[in-house]
Protein backbone atom coordinates (compact mmCIF):
# COMPACT_ATOMS: atom_id res chain seq x y z
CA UNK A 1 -45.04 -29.77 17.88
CA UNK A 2 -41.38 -28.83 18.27
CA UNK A 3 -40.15 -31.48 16.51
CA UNK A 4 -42.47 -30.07 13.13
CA UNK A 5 -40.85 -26.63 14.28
CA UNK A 6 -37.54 -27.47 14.31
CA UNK A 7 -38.01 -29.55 10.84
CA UNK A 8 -39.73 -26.57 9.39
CA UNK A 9 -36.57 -24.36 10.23
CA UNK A 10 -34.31 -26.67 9.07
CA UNK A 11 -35.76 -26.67 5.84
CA UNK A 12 -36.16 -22.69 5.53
CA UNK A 13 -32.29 -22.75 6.84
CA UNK A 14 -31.23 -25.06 4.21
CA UNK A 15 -33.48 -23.52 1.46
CA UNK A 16 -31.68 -19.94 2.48
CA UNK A 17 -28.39 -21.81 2.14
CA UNK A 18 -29.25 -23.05 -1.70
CA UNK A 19 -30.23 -19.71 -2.05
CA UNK A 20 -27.48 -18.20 -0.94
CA UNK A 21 -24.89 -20.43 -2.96
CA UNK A 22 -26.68 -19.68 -5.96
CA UNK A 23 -26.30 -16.39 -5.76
CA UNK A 24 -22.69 -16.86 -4.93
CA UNK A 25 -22.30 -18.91 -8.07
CA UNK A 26 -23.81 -16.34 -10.18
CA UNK A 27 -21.92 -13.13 -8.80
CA UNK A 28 -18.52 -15.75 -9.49
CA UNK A 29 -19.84 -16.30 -13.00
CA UNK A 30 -20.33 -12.80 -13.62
CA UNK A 31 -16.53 -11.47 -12.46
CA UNK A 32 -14.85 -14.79 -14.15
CA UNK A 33 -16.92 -13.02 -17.88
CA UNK A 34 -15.03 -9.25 -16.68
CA UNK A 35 -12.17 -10.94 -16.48
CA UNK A 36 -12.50 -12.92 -19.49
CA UNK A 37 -13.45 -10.01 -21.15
CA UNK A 38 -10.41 -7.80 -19.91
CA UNK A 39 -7.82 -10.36 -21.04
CA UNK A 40 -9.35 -10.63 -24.64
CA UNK A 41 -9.08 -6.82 -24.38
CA UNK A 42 -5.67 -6.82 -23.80
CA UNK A 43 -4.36 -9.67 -26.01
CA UNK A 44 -6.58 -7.76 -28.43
CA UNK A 45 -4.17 -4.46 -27.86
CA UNK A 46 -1.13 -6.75 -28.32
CA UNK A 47 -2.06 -8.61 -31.24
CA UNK A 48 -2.87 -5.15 -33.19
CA UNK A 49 0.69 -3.56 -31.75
CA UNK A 50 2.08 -6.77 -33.15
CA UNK A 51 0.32 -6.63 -36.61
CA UNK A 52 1.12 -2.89 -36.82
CA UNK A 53 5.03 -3.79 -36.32
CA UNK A 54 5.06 -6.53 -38.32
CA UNK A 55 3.39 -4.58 -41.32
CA UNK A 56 5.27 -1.47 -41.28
CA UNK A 57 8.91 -3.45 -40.80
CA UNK A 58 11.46 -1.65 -39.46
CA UNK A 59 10.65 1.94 -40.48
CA UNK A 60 7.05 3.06 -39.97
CA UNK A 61 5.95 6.52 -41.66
CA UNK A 62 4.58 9.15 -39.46
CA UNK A 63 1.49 8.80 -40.84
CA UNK A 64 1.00 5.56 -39.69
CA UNK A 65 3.24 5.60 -36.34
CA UNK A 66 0.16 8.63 -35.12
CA UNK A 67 -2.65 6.19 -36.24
CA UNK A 68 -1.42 3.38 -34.47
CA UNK A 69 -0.78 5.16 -31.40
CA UNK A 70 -4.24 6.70 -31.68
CA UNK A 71 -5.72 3.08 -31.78
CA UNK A 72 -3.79 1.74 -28.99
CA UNK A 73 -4.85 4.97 -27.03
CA UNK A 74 -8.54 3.82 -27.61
CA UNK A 75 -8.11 0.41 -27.14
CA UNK A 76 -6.18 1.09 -24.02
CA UNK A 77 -9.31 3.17 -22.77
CA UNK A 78 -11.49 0.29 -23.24
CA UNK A 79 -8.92 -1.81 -21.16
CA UNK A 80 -8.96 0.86 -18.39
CA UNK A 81 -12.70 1.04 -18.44
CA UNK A 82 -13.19 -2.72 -18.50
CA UNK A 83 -10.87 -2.82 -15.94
CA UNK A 84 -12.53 0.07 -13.52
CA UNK A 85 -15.92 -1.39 -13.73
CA UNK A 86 -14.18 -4.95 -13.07
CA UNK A 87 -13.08 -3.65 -9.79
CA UNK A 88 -16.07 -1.16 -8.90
CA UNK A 89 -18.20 -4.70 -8.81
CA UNK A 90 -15.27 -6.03 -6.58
């Protein structure tokens, strides 16, 4: 009788354990995708500042200095927001 107890224990104690390191491996999966996502955000940013330069040359008009800044602004914001919900799940 306590030998079936202590069996039945250890297999609700090692079936809360899989359990458990599931979960753990999900909740890892999940933060390694934010952070994916946030560095493909920000080599995104880079690679259009880079474009931008490298299309304009040395002397960019006004015109397009103001719409370059306003689309590094916005992606910038997605960054940040990518960023604050990364660590809010932290």
């Amino acid at each position: 009788m306590i030998d079936q107890a202590q069996a039945q224990a250890e297999q609700k104690f090692e079936e809360r354990l899989k359990a458990l390191e599931a979960d753990r491996e999900e909740q890892i999966k999940v933060v390694e995708d934010r952070l994916t996502k946030k560095f493909d955000d920000e080599v995104l940013a880079s690679e259009v500042q880079r474009a931008f330069e490298e299309s304009r040359g040395a002397n960019p008009t006004t015109k397009d200095t103001t719409l370059m800044r306003g689309i590094i602004m916005m992606v910038d914001a997605v960054v940040a927001a990518n960023h604050g919900s990364l660590a809010q799940s932290l």
